[in-house]
Protein backbone atom coordinates (compact mmCIF):
# COMPACT_ATOMS: atom_id res chain seq x y z
CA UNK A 1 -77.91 63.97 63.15
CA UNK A 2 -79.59 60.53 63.27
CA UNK A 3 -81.63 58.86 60.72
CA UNK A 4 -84.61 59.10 62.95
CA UNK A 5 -84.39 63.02 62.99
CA UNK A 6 -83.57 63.07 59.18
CA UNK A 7 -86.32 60.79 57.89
CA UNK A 8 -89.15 62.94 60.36
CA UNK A 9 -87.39 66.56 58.94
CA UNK A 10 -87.84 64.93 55.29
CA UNK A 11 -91.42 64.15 56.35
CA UNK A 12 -92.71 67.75 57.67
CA UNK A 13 -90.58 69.43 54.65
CA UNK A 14 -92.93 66.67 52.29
CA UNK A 15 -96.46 67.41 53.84
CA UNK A 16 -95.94 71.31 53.62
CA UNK A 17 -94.62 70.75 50.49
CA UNK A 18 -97.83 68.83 49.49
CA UNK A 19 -100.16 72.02 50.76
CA UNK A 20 -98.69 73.88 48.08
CA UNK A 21 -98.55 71.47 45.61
CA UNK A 22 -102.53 70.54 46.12
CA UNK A 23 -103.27 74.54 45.01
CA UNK A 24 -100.98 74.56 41.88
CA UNK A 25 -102.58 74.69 38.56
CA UNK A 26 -102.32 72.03 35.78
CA UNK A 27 -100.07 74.13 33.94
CA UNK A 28 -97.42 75.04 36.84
CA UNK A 29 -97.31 71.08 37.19
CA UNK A 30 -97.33 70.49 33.39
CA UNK A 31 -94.46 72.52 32.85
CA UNK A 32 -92.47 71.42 35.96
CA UNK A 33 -92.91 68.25 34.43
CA UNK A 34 -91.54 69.23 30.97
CA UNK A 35 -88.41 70.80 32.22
CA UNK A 36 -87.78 67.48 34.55
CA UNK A 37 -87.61 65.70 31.01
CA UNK A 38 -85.70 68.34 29.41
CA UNK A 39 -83.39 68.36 32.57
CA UNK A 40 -83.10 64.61 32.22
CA UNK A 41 -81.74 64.27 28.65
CA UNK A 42 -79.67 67.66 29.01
CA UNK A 43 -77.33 66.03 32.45
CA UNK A 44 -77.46 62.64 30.49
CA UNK A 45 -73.66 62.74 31.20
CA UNK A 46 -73.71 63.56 34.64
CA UNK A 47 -76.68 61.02 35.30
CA UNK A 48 -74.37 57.84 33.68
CA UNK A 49 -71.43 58.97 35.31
CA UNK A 50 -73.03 58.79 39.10
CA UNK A 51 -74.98 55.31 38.00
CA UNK A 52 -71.45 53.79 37.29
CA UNK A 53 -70.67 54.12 41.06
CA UNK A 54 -73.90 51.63 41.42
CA UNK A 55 -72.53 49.39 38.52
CA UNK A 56 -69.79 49.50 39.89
CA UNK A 57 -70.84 48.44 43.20
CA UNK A 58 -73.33 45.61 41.99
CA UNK A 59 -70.32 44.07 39.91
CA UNK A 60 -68.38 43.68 42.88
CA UNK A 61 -71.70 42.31 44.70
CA UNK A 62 -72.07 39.82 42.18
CA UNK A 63 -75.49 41.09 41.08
CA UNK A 64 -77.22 38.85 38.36
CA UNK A 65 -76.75 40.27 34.59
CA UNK A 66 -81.16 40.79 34.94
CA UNK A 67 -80.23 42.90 37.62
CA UNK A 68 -77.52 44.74 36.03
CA UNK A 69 -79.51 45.84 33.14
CA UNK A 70 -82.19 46.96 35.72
CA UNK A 71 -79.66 49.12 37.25
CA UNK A 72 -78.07 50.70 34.59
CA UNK A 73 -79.07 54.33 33.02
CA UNK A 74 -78.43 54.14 29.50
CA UNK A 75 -78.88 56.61 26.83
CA UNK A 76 -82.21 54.88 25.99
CA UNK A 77 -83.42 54.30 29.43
CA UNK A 78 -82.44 58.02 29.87
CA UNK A 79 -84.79 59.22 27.06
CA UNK A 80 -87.74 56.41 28.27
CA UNK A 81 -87.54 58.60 31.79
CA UNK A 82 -88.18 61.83 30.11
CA UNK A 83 -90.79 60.25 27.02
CA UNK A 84 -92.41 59.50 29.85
CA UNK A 85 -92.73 62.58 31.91
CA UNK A 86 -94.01 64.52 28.41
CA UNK A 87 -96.32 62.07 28.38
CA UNK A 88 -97.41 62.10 31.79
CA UNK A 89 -97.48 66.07 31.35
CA UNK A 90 -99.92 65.51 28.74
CA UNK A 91 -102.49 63.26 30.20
CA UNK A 92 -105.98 65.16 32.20
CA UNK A 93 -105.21 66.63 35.16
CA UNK A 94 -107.55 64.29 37.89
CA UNK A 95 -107.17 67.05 40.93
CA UNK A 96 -110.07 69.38 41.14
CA UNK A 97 -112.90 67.12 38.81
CA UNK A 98 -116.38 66.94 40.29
CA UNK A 99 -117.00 62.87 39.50
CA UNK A 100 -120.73 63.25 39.97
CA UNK A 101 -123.15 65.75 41.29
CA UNK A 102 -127.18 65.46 42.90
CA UNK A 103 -129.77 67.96 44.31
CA UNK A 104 -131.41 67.09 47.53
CA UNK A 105 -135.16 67.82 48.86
CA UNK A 106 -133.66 70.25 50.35
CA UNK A 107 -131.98 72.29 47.27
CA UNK A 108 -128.60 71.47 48.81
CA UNK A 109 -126.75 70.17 45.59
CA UNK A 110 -124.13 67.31 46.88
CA UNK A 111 -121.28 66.32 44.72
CA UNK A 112 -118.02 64.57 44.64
CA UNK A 113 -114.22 66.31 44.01
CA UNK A 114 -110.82 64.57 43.41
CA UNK A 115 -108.40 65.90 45.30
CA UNK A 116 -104.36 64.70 46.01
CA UNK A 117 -103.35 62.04 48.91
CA UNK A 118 -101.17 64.48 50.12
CA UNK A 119 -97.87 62.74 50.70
CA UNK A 120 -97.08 59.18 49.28
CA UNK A 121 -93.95 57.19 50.72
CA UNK A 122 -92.72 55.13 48.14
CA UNK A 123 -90.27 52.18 48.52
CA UNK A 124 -88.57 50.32 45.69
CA UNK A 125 -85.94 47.99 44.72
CA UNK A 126 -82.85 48.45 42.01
CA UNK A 127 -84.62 50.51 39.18
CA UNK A 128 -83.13 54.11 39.34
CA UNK A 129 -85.56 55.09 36.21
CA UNK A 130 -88.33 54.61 38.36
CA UNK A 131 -87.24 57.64 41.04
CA UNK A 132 -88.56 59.66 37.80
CA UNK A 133 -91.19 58.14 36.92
CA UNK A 134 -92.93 57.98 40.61
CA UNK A 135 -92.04 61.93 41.01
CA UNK A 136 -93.78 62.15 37.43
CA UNK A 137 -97.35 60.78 38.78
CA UNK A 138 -97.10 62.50 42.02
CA UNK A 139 -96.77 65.57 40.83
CA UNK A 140 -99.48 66.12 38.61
CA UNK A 141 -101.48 64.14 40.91
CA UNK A 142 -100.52 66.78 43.55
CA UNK A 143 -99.15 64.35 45.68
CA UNK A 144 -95.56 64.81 47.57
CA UNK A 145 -93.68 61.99 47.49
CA UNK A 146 -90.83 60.84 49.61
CA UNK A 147 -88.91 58.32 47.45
CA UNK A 148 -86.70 55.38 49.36
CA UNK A 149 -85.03 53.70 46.33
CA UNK A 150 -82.84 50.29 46.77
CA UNK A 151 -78.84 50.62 47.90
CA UNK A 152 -77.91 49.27 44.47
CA UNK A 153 -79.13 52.34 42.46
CA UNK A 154 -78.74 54.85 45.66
CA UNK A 155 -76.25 57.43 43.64
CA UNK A 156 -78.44 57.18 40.62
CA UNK A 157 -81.34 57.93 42.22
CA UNK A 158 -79.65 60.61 44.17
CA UNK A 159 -78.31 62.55 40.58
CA UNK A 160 -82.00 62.23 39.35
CA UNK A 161 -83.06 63.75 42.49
CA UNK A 162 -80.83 67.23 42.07
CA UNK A 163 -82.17 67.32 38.42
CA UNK A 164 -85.63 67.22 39.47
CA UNK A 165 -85.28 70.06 42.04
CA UNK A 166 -83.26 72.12 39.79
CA UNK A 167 -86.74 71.68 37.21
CA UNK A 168 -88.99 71.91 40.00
CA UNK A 169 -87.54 75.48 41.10
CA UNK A 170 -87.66 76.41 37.98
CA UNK A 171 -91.23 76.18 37.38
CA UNK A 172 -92.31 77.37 40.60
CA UNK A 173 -93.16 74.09 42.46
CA UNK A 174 -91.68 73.28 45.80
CA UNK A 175 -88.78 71.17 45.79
CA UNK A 176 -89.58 69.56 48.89
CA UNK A 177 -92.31 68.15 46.97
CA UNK A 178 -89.91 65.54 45.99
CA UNK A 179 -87.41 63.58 48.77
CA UNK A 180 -85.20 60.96 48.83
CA UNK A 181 -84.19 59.34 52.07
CA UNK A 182 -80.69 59.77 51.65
CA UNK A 183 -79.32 56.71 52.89
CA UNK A 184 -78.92 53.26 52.60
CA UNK A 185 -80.11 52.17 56.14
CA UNK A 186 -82.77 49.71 56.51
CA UNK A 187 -83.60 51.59 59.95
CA UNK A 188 -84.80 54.72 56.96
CA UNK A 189 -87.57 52.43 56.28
CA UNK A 190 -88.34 51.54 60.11
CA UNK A 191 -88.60 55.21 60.63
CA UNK A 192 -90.63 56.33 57.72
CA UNK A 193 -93.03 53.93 58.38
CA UNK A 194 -94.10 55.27 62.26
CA UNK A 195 -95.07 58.57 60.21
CA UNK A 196 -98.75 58.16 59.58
CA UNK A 197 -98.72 61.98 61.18
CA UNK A 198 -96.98 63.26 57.69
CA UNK A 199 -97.39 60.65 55.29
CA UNK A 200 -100.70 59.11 53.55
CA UNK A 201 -99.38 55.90 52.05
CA UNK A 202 -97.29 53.57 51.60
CA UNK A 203 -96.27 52.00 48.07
CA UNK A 204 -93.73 49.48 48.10
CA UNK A 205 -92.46 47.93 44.86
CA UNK A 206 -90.22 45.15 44.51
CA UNK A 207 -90.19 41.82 45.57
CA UNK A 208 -92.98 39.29 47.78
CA UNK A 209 -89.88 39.96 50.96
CA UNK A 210 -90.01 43.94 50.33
CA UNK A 211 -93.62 44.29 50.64
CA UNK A 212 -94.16 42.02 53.69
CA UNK A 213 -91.90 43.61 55.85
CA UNK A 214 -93.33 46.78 54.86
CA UNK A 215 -97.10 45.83 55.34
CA UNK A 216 -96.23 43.81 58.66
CA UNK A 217 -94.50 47.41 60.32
CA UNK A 218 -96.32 50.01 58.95
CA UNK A 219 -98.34 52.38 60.80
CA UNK A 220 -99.54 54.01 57.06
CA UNK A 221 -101.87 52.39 55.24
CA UNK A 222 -100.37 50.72 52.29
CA UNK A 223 -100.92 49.39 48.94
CA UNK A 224 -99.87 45.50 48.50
CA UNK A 225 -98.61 43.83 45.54
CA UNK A 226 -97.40 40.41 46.80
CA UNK A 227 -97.20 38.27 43.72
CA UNK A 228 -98.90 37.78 40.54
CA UNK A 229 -100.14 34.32 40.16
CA UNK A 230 -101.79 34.73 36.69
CA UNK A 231 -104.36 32.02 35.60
CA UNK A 232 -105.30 31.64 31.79
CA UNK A 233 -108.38 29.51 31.04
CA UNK A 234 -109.33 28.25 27.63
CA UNK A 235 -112.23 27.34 27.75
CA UNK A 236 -114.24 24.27 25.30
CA UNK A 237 -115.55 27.09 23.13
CA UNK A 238 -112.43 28.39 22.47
CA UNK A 239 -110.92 29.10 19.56
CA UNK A 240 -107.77 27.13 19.97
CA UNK A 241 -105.29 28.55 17.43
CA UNK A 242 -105.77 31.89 19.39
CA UNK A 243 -105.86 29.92 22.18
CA UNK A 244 -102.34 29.05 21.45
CA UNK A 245 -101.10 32.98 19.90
CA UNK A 246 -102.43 34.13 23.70
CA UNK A 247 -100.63 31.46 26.01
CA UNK A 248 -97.64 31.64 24.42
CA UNK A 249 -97.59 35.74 24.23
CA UNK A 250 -98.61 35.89 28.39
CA UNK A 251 -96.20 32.90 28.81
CA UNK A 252 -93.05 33.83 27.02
CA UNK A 253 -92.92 37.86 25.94
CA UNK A 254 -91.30 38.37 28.97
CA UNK A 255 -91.50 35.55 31.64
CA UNK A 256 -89.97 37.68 34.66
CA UNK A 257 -92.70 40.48 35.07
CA UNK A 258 -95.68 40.49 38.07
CA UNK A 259 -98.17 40.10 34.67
CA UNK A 260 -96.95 36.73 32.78
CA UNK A 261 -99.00 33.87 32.80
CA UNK A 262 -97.97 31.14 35.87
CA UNK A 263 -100.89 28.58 35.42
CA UNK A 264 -102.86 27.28 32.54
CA UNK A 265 -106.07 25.67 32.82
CA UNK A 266 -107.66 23.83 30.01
CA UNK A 267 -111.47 22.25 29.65
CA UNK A 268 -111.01 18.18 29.84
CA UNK A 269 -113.14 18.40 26.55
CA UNK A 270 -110.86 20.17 23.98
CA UNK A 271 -107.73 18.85 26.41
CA UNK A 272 -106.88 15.93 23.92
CA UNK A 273 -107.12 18.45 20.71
CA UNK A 274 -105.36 21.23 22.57
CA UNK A 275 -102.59 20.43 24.83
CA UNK A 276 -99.97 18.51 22.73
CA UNK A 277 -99.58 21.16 19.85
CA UNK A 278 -100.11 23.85 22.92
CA UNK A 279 -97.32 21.89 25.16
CA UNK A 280 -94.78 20.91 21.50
CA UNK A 281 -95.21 25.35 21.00
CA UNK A 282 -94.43 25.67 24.62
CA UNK A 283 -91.19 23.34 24.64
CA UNK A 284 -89.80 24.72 21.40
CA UNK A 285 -90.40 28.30 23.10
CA UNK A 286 -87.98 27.17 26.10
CA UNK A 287 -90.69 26.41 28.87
CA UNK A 288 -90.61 23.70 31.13
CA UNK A 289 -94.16 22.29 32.09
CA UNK A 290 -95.79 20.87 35.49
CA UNK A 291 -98.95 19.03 34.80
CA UNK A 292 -101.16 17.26 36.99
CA UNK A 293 -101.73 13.15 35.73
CA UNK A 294 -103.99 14.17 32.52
CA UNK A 295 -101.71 17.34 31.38
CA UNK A 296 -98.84 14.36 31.62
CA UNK A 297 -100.14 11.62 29.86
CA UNK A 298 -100.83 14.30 26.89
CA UNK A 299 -97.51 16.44 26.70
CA UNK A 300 -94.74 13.30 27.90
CA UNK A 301 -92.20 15.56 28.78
CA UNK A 302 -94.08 17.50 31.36
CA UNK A 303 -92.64 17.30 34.86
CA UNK A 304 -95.24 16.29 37.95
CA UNK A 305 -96.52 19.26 39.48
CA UNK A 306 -96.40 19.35 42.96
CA UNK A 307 -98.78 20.83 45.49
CA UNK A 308 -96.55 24.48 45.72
CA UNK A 309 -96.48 24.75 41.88
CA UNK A 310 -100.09 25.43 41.98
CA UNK A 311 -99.63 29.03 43.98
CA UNK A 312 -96.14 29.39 42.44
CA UNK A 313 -95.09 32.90 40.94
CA UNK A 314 -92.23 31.23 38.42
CA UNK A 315 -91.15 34.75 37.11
CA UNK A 316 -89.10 32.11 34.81
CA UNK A 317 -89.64 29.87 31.69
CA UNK A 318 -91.96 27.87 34.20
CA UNK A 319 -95.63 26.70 33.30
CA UNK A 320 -97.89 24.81 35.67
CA UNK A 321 -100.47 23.07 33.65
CA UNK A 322 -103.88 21.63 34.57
CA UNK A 323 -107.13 20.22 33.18
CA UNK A 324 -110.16 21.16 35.00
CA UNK A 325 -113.96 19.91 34.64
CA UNK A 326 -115.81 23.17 33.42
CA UNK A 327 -115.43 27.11 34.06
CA UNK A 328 -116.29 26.56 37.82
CA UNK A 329 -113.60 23.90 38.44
CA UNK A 330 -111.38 26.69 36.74
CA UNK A 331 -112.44 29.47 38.78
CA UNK A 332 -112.62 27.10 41.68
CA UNK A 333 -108.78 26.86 41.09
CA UNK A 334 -108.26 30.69 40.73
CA UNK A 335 -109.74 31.39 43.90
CA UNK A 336 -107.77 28.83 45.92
CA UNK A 337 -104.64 29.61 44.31
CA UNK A 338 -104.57 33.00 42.49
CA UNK A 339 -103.07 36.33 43.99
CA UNK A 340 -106.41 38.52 42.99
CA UNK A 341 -103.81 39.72 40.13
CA UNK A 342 -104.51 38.90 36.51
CA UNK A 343 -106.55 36.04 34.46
CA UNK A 344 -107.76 35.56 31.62
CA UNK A 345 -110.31 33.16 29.98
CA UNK A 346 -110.05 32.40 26.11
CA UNK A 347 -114.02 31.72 25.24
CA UNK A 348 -116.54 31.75 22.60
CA UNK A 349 -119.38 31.78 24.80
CA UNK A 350 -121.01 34.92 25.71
CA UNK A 351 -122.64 33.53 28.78
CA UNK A 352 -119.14 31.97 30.12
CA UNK A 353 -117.04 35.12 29.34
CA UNK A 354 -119.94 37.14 31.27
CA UNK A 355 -119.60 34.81 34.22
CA UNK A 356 -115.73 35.05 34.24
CA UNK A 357 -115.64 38.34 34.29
CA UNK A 358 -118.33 38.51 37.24
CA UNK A 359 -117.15 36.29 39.57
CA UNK A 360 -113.34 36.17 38.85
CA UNK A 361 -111.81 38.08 41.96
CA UNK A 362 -108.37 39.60 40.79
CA UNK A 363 -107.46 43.21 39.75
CA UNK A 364 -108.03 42.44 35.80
CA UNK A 365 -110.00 40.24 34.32
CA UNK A 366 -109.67 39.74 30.54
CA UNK A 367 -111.33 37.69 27.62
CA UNK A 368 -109.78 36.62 25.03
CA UNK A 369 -106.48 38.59 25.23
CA UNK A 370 -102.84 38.38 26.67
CA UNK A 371 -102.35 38.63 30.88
CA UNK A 372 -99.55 40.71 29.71
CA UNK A 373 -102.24 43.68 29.31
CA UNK A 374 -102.53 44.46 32.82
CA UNK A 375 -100.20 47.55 32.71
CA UNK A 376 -101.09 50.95 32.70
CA UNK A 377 -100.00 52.33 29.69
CA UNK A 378 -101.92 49.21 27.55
CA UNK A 379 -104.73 50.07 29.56
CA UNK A 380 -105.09 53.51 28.63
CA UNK A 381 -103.95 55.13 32.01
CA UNK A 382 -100.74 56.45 30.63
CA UNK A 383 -98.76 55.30 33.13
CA UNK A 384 -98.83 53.49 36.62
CA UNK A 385 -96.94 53.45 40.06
CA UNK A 386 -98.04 49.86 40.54
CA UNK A 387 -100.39 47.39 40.42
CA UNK A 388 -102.52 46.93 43.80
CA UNK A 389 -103.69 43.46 44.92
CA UNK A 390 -105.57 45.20 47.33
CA UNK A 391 -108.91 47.06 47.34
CA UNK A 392 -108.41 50.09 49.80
CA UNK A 393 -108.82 52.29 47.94
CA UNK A 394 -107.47 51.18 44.57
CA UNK A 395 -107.64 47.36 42.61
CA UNK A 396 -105.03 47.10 39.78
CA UNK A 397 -102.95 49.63 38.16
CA UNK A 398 -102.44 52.72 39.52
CA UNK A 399 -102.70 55.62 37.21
CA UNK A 400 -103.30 59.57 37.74
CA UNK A 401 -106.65 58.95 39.09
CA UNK A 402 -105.93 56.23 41.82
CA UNK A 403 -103.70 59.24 43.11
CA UNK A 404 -106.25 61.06 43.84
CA UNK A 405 -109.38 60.42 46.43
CA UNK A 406 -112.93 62.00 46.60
CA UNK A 407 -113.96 64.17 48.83
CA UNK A 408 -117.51 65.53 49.58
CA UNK A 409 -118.55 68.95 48.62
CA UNK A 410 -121.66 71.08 49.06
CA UNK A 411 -123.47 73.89 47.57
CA UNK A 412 -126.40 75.81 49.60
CA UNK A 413 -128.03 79.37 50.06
CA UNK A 414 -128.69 79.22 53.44
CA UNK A 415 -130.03 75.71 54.40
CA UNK A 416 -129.62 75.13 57.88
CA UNK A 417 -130.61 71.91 59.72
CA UNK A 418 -133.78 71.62 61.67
């Protein structure tokens, strides 16, 4: 059969699949979540012995050693997959809340209900863990989900697949609720994304490349993530030793994530007092600055920064570095340059932190604290599918809840219109 005529079966299988699904209690999902984890750990074997065909296959690629420990399933990855299906399983269920209610003149009483997407195509690069987590959220969302994973982990992804219908069965949820495209043809994608008859949306995850070609050739609606271009202001009422604790924790926990800090901007009038202790810290830590003329003539071995560093996602031991006039020259910057992703401001002023937080337009806005918080699970949602740059119909991580959508629902006895 062709790929065309295999991607559109996988499609009709998903959305009746996702009828079913919708109607399922929290505890049919809760437990068909449970035995995924249990299944997980149990065929621990069977899952490492099907990801060494992808090791395999990225060694003779030539695939970077960051990639390589992306790819693999190890015993500990293994057990994060199914620690974090229990504890999906134990969040709220969002399907089936009334969000708000009112009573009109008329004694019609008008509310609000969260109810599924109904099918959710998701596409992602290398990590096979993430096949589980994705059919973890859409689950007890009530969402099907048809799952296109990268060719490096395409075996892996395939073994987590048959555990997860083997758990699914067993609990009494349609299998079908759960797909993956099985191949590695990019014309999969192409197809999959002309089916805005049987799918809802469109999550891609991966890198800036990945997500363009998917927004620019999708029919679906779909939730964009190009780049985090993370902004930290400290401000001249700032506290500068945490000042210093903060930069260096957004900077250099983990430099290669959507979330770690890419540009620093400091007030000119706390510049002199902050930046060469801030800059010495940095360059001890392993980070290689890019200042404009002031950040230069106060940490020597900066670098120049150039125009591009300015809207540059480093993903790297990389800092761009500049000193800015007041909290409107800084959030001047952040809306020229920033990616509507994460910043942060490091204040003492109420007023300033208030205004920040107002005006700033990115997905999380923090004061005083690490960019690094913009995850899910530090933000309380339990877990996420991704973060959205977007606003239709979700801004920043995705949990349960940005899942689901609201639809309107009515209570009469016997109103008609006149």
């Amino acid at each position: 059969m062709s790929i065309k005529y295999d991607v559109i079966k996988i499609a009709k299988a998903a959305r009746e699949a996702s009828r079913k699904l919708a109607g399922l209690s929290s505890e049919v999902k809760n437990k068909a979540l449970l035995k995924m984890a249990d299944g997980l750990e149990k065929e621990a074997g069977f899952l490492k012995k099907e990801n060494e065909k992808d090791l395999s296959y990225g060694r003779e690629k030539g695939l970077s050693s960051a990639m390589m420990d992306r790819l693999t399933l190890s015993d500990k990855v293994i057990k994060g997959m199914a620690d974090g299906l229990r504890e999906v399983a134990a969040l709220p269920d969002p399907v089936g809340e009334v969000t708000k209610m009112w009573l009109r003149p008329n004694g019609l009483q008008v509310g609000k209900m969260r109810i599924p997407l109904g099918v959710i195509g998701f596409i992602y690069e290398a990590r096979p863990n993430v096949t589980a987590d994705a059919a973890g959220l859409c689950i007890k969302s009530g969402n099907a989900v048809i799952l296109r994973g990268g060719s490096e982990a395409f075996h892996s992804s395939i073994a987590i697949l048959k555990v997860i219908h083997k758990a699914l069965e067993g609990a009494g949820v349609p299998a079908d609720a759960v797909a993956v495209i099985p191949t590695v043809e990019r014309e999969a994608i192409n197809e999959m994304l002309k089916l805005e008859e049987y799918i809802d949306l469109i999550i891609p995850r991966g890198g800036e490349g990945l997500i363009r070609f998917v927004s620019e050739n999708s029919r679906i609606p779909v939730i964009k993530h190009y780049k985090g271009v993370c902004h930290l202001f400290v401000d001249e009422s700032a506290d500068l030793r945490m000042a210093e604790e903060i930069v260096i924790n957004s900077k250099c926990q983990r430099p290669g994530v959507c979330n770690a800090l890419e540009t620093l901007l400091v007030h000119e009038k706390i510049a002199d007092e902050f930046l060469p202790e801030m800059g010495k810290r940095l360059i001890d830590a392993g980070v290689e600055i890019r200042g404009c003329e002031k950040t230069m003539k106060l940490i020597p071995q900066a670098k120049a920064a150039a125009e591009e560093d300015w809207s540059m996602e480093y993903l790297a031991l990389i800092l761009s570095v500049k000193v800015v006039k007041d909290i409107d020259d800084a959030m001047a910057h952040i809306a020229r340059y920033g990616s509507l992703h994460t910043e942060s401001i490091i204040t003492s002023d109420y007023h300033n932190s208030r205004r920040f937080l107002r005006e700033v337009d990115s997905s999380v806005v923090l004061v005083n604290a690490s960019t690094r918080f913009n995850d899910g699970g530090q933000l309380g949602l339990g877990a996420e599918i991704g973060i959205s740059t977007t606003k239709i119909h979700s801004f920043g991580p995705m949990g349960l809840e940005d899942l689901t959508i609201t639809k309107y629902i009515v209570f009469g006895d016997g109103q008609i219109r006149v």
